[in-house]
Protein backbone atom coordinates (compact mmCIF):
# COMPACT_ATOMS: atom_id res chain seq x y z
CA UNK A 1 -72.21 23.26 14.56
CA UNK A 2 -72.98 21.21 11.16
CA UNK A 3 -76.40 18.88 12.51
CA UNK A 4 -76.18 15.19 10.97
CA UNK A 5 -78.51 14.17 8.36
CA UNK A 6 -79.79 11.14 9.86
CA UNK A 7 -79.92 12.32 13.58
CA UNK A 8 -81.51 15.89 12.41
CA UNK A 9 -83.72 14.60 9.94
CA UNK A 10 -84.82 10.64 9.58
CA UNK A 11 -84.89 9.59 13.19
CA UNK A 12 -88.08 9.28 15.30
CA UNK A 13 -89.78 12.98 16.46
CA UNK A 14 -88.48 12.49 20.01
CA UNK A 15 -84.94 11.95 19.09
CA UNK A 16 -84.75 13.93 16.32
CA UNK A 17 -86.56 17.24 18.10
CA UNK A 18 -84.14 16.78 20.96
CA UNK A 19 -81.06 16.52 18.42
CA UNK A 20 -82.45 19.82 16.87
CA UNK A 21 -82.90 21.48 20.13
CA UNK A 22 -79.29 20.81 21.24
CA UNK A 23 -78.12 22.22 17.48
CA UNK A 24 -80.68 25.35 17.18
CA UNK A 25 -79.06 26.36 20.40
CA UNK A 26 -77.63 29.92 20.18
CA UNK A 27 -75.26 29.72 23.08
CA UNK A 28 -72.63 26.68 23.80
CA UNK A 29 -73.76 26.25 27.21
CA UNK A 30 -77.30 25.87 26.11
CA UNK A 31 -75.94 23.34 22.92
CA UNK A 32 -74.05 21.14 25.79
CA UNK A 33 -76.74 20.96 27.97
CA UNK A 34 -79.00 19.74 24.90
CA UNK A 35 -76.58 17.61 23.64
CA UNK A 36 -76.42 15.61 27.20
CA UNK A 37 -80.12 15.39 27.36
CA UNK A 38 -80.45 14.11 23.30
CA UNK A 39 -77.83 11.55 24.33
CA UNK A 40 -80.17 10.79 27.18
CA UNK A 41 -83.13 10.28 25.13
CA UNK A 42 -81.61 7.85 22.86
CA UNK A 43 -79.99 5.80 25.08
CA UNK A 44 -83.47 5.33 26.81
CA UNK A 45 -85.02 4.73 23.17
CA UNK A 46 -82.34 2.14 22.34
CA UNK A 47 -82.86 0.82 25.67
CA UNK A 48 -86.54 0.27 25.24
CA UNK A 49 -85.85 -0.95 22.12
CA UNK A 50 -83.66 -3.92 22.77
CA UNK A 51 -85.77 -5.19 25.83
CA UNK A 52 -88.76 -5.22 23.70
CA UNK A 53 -86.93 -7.16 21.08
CA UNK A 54 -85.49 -9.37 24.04
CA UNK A 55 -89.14 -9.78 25.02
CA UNK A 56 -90.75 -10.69 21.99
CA UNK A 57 -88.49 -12.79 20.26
CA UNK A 58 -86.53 -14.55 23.02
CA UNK A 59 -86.84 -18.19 23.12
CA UNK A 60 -86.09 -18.35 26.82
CA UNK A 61 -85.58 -15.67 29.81
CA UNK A 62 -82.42 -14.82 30.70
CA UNK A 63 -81.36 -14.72 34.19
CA UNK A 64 -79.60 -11.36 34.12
CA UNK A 65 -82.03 -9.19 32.13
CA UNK A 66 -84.30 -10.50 34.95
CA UNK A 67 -82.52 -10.03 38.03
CA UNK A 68 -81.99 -6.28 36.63
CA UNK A 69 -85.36 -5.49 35.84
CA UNK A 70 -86.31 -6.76 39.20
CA UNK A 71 -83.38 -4.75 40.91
CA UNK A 72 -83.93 -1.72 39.28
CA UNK A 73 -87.84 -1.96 39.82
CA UNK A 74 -87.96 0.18 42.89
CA UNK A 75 -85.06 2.44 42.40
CA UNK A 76 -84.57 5.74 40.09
CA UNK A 77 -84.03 4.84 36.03
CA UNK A 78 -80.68 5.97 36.00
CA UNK A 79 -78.84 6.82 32.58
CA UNK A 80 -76.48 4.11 34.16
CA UNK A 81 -78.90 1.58 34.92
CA UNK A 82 -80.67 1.81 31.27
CA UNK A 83 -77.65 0.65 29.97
CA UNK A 84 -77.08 -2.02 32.08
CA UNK A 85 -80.89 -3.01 30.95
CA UNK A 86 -80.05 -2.24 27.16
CA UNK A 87 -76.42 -4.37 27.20
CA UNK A 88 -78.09 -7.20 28.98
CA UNK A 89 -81.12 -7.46 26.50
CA UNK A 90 -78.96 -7.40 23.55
CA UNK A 91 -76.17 -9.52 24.86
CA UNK A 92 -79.23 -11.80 25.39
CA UNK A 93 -80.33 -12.28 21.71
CA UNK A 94 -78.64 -14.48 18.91
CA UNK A 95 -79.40 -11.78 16.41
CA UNK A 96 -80.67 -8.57 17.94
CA UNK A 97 -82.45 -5.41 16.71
CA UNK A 98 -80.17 -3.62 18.29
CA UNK A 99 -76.55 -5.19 17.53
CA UNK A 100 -74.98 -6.53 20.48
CA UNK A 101 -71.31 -6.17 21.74
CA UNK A 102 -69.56 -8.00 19.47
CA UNK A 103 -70.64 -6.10 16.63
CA UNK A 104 -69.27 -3.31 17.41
CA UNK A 105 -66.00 -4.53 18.00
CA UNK A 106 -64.21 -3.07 15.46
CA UNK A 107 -66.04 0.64 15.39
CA UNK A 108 -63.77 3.21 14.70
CA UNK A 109 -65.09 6.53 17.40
CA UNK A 110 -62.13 8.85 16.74
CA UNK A 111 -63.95 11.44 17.91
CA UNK A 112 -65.18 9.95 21.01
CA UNK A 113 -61.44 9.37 21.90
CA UNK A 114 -60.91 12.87 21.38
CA UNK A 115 -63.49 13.81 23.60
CA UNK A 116 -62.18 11.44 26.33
CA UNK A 117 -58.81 12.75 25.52
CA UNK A 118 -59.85 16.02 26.57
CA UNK A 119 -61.58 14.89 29.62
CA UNK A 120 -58.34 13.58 30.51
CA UNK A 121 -56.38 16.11 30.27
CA UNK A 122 -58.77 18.99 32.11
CA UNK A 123 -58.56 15.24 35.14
CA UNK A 124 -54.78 16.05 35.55
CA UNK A 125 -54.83 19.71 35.09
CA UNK A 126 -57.39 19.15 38.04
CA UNK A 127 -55.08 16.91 40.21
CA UNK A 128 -52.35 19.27 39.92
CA UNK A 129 -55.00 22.44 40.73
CA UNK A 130 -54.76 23.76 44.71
CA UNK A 131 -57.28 22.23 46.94
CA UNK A 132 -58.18 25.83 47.80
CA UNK A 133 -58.20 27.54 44.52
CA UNK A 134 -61.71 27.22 42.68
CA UNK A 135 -62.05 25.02 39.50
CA UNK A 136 -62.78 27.83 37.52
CA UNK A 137 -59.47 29.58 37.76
CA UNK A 138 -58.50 26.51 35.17
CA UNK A 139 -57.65 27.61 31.93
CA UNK A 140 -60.09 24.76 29.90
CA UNK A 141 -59.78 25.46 26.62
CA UNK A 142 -55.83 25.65 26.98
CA UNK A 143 -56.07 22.11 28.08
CA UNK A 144 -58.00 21.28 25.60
CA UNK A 145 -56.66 22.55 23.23
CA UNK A 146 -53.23 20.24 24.61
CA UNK A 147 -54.69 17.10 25.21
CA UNK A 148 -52.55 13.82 24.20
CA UNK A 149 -54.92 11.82 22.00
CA UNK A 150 -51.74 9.79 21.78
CA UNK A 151 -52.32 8.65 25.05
CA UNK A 152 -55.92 7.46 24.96
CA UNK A 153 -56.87 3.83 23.68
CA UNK A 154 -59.60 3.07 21.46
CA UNK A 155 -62.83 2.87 22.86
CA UNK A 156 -65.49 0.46 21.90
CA UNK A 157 -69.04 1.64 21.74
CA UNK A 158 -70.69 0.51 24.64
CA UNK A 159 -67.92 1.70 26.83
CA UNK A 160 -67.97 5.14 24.98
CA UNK A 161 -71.54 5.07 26.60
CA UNK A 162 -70.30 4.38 30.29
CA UNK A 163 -67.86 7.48 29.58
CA UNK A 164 -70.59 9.96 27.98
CA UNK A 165 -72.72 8.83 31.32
CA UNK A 166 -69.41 9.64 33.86
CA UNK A 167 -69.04 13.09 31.93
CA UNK A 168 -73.17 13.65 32.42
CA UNK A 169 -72.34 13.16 35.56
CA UNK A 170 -69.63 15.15 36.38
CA UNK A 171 -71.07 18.05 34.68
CA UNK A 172 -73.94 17.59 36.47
CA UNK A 173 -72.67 17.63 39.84
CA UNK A 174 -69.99 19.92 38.89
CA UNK A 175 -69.59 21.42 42.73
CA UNK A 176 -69.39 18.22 44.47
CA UNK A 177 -65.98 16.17 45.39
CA UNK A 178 -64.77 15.29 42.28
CA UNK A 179 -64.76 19.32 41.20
CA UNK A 180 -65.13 19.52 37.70
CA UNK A 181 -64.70 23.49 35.78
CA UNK A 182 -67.66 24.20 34.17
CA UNK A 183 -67.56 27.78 35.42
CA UNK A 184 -64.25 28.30 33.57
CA UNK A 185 -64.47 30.60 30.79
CA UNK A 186 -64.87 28.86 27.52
CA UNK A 187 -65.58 25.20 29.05
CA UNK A 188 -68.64 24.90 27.24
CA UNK A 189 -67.22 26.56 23.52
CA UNK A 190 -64.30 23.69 24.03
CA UNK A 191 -66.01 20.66 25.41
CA UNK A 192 -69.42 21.21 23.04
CA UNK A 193 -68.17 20.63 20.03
CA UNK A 194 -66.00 17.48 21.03
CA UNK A 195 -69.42 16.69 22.94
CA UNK A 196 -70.95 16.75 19.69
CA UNK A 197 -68.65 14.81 17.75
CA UNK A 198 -68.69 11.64 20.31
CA UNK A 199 -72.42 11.41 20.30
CA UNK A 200 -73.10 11.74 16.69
CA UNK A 201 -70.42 9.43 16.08
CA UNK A 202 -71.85 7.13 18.44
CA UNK A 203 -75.75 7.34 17.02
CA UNK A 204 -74.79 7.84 13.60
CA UNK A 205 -72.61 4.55 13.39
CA UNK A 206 -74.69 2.27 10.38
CA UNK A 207 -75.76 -0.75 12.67
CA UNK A 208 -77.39 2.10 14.98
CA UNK A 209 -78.85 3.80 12.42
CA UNK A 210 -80.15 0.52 10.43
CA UNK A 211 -81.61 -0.39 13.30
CA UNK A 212 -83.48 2.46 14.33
CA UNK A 213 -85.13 3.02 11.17
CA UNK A 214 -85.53 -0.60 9.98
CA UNK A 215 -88.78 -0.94 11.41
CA UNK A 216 -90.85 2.40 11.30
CA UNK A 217 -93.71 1.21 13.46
CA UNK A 218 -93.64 -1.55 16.68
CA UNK A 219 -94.25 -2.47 19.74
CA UNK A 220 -91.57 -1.28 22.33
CA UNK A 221 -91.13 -2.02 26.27
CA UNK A 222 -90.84 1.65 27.57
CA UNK A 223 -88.84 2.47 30.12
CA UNK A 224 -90.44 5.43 31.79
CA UNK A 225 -89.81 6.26 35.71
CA UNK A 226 -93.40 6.58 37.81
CA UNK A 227 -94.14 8.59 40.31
CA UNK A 228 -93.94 5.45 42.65
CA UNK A 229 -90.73 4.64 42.00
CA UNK A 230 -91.14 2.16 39.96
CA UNK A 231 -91.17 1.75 35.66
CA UNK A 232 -93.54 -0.16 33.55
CA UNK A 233 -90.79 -2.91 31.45
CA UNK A 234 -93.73 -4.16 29.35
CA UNK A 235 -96.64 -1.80 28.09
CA UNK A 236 -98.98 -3.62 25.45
CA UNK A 237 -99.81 -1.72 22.21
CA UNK A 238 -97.58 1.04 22.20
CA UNK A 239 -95.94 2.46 19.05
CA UNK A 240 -92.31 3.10 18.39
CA UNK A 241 -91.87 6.48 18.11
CA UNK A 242 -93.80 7.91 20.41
CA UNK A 243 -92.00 7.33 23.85
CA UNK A 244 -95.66 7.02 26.84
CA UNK A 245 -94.25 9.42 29.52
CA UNK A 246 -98.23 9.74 29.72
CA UNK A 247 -100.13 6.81 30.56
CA UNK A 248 -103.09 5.33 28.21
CA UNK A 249 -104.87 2.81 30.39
CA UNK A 250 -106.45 0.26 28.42
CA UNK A 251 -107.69 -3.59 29.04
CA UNK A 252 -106.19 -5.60 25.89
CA UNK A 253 -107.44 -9.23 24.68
CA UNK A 254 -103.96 -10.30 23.56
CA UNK A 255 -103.52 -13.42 20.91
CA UNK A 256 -100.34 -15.11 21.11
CA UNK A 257 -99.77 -17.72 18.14
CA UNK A 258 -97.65 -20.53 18.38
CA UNK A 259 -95.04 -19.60 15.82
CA UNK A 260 -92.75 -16.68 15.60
CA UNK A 261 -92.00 -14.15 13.40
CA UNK A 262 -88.48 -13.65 12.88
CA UNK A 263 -88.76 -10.02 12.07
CA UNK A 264 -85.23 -9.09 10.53
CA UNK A 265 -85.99 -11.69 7.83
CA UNK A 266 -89.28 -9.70 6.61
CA UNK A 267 -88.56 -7.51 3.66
CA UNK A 268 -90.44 -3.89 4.42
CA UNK A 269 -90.07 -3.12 0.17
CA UNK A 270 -91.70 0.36 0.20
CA UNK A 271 -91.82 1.34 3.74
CA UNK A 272 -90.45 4.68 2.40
CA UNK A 273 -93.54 5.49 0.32
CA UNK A 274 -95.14 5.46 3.34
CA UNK A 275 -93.28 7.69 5.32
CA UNK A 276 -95.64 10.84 5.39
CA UNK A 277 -98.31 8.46 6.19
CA UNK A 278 -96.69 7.08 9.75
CA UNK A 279 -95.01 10.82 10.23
CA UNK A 280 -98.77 11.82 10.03
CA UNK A 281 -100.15 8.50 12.30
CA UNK A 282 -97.13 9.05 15.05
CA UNK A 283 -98.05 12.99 15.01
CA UNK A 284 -101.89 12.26 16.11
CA UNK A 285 -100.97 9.66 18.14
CA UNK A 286 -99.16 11.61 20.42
CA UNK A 287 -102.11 13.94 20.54
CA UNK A 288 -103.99 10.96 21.34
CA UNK A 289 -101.85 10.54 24.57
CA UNK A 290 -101.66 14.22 25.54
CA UNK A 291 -105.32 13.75 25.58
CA UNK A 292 -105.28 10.53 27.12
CA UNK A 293 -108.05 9.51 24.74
CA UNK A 294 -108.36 5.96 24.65
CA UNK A 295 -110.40 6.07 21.22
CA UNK A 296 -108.23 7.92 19.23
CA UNK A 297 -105.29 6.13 20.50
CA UNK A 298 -106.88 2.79 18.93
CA UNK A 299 -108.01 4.81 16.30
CA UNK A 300 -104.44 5.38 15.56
CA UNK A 301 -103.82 1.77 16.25
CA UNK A 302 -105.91 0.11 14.43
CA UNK A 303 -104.47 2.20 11.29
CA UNK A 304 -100.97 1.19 12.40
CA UNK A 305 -101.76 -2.26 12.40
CA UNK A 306 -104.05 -2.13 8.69
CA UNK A 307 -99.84 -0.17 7.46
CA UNK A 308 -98.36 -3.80 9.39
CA UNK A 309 -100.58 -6.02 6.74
CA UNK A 310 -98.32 -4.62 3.41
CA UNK A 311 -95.18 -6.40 4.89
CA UNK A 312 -96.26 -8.79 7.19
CA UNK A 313 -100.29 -10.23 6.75
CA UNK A 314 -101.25 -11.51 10.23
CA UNK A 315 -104.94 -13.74 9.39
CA UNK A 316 -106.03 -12.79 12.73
CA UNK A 317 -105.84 -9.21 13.30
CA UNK A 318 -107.45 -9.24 9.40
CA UNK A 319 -109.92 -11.62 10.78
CA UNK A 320 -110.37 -9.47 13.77
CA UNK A 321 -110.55 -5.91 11.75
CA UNK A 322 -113.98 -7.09 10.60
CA UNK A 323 -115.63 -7.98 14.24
CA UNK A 324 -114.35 -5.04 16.03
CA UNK A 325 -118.05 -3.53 16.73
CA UNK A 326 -119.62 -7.04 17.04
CA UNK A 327 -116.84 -7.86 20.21
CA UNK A 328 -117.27 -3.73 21.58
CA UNK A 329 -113.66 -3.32 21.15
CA UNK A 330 -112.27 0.34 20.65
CA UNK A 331 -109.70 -0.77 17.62
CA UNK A 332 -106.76 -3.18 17.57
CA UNK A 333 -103.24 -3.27 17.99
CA UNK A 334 -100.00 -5.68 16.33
CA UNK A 335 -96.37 -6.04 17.65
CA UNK A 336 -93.44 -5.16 15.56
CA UNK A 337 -92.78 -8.80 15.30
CA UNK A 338 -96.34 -9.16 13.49
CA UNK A 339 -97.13 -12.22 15.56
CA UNK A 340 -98.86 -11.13 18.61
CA UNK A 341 -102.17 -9.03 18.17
CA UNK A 342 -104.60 -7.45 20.46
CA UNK A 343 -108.13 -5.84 20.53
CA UNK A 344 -108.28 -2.66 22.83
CA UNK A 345 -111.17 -1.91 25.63
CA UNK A 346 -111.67 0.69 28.25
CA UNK A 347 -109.31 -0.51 31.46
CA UNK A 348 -112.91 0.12 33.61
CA UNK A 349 -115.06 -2.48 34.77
CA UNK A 350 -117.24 -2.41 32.27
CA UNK A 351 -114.37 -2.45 29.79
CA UNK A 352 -112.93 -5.77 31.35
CA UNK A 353 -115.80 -7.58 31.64
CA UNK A 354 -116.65 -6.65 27.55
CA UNK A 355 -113.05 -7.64 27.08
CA UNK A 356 -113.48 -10.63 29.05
CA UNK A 357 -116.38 -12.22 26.94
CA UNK A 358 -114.06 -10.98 23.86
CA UNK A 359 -111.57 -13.30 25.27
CA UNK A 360 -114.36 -16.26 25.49
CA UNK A 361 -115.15 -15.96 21.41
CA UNK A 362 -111.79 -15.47 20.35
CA UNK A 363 -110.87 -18.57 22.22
CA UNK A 364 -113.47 -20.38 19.90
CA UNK A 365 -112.98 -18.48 16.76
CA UNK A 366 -109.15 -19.73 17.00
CA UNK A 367 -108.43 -22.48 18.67
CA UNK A 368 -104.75 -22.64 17.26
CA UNK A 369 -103.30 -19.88 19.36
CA UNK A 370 -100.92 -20.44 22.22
CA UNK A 371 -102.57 -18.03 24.37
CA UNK A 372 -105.62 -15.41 24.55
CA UNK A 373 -105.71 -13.51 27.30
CA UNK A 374 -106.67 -10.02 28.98
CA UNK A 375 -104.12 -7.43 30.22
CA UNK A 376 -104.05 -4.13 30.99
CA UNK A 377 -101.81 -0.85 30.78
CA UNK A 378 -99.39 0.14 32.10
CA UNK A 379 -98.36 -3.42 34.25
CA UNK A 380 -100.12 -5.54 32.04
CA UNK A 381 -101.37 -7.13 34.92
CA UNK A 382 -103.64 -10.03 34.23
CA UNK A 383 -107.22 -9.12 34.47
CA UNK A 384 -110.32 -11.47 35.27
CA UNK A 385 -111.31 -13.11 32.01
């Protein structure tokens, strides 16, 4: 199996270990499996990354990105309900991060409708099999082998994700009423490599790649599944690239300017030089979180933020930089979009009430700002100020 470039070797460590997983595989079964759970992984990093884009830049809420993140709130994060959350965040947008719909309109995913072809064909091999004879006494690879790509339309993109989410599906609950042959000798050396095809077609296509890479560090909504049921859709201060399936609790004074920054505008010249330098920052942040130390996360932070100031200056994290001992605060943190900043305390008692009189003299250091105010990780609840 011949790994792509990008997916293999420019995406972010969580997607790109995950892609290299599924390819180092030795066996087919073992590639498959690894393949479904890479597609998993970036359709939950695209997801996150379109809601935080919907909820930074947004001018206005929109009533069905809402209504699903309140409906989903107390049920499991489904593959199928993080793309309901990523098509109605970048459906939402005027000019999205990640492109919406229309854009991909007229993508060309010949190998997805290969795939589907051949999920097709093993569906009415299936139909036509005896209720009492077992799936795996279908010859797969036979039917494979004979599907009628002929017969299949084009698929767009985001429906090609609906159809890699029914085949997840079906493979995962292979012995239940809808009987799908997984047993069947040579399923997984005939559907793997078609497997393969569809999602690196879908994840290598040059809007999805653009706009994974585009902006090497930001602030992203994370959609991780808690042990209560529910998901935090808004964590302050996290980095893109390393996806928080461990929680850093932290009370953050955020500022929120008045103006926007309309990030796709902002020219990152040079971002590339710098690539060892956030491969090196993303690395010890995620050692930050396995530790679940607070001080070298803003450690990692604040250095994140000092990399935002080549392409985009914000005055008041600069301003900020130079206080952070005289306020008590751990380090800082800036949003992909540049515009909102924060300074980072303990999430203890202590820690809010040092935040809290943070709050008071940023208030009077700038009195421009839309909004300073404390919140904490992972709700970003508001705490007493």
């Amino acid at each position: 199996m011949q790994p792509n470039r990008a997916l293999y070797q420019e995406f972010p460590p969580e997607l790109r270990n995950a892609y290299g997983d599924a390819v180092k595989a030795r066996e087919w079964s073992s590639r498959h499996k690894g393949l479904l759970d890479f597609a998993e992984a970036a359709l939950g990093y695209l997801a996150s990354l379109s809601l935080s884009d919907y909820r930074t830049r947004s001018g206005e809420l929109a009533g069905n990105v809402e209504l699903a993140i309140e409906g989903f709130r107390e049920k499991p994060l489904t593959m199928g309900r993080l793309l309901d959350l990523f098509r109605a965040s970048a459906t939402a947008m005027t000019d999205p991060i990640v492109p919406s719909a229309g854009l991909f309109a007229d993508a060309q995913l010949d190998g997805m409708r290969r795939f589907l072809a051949a999920i097709a064909a093993i569906d009415a091999a299936m139909a036509g099999l005896s209720p009492a004879a077992p799936p795996s006494a279908l010859n797969v690879a036979h039917h494979v082998e004979n599907a009628q790509l002929g017969a299949m339309e084009q698929a767009d993109w985001w429906d090609g994700w609906s159809r890699l989410i029914d085949y997840r599906n079906r493979v995962a609950h292979a012995a239940g009423p809808r009987r799908w042959p997984t047993g069947s000798d040579g399923y997984w050396e005939a559907m793997g490599p078609l497997l393969h095809e569809a999602v690196v077609e879908m994840l290598a296509h040059d809007a999805v790649v653009e706009a994974v890479l585009k902006h090497p560090v930001a602030t992203i909504s994370l959609l991780s599944q808690k042990e209560s049921g529910e998901y935090a859709h808004l964590v302050c201060g996290e980095e893109r690239g390393v996806l928080f399936e461990r929680e850093i609790v932290a009370a953050i004074v955020m500022l929120v300017p008045r103006e926007r920054v309309d990030t796709p505008s902002v020219p990152f010249t040079g971002q590339e030089e710098l690539a060892k330098e956030y491969a090196s920052l993303l690395a010890n942040m995620d050692s930050a979180i396995g530790e679940r130390s607070l001080s070298l996360f803003a450690e990692q932070s604040t250095r994140s933020a000092e990399l935002n100031q080549r392409f985009l200056v914000n005055p008041y994290s600069r301003a900020l930089s130079k206080r952070l001992d005289e306020l008590g605060a751990l380090g800082l943190n800036v949003g992909h979009s540049g515009t909102v900043c924060g300074l980072l305390f303990p999430n203890t008692e202590e820690g809010q009430m040092t935040a809290s009189e943070a709050c008071f003299k940023v208030k009077e250091q700038f009195r421009d700002l839309k909004d300073v105010k404390v919140v904490t990780t992972p709700h970003c609840e508001a705490a007493a100020r």
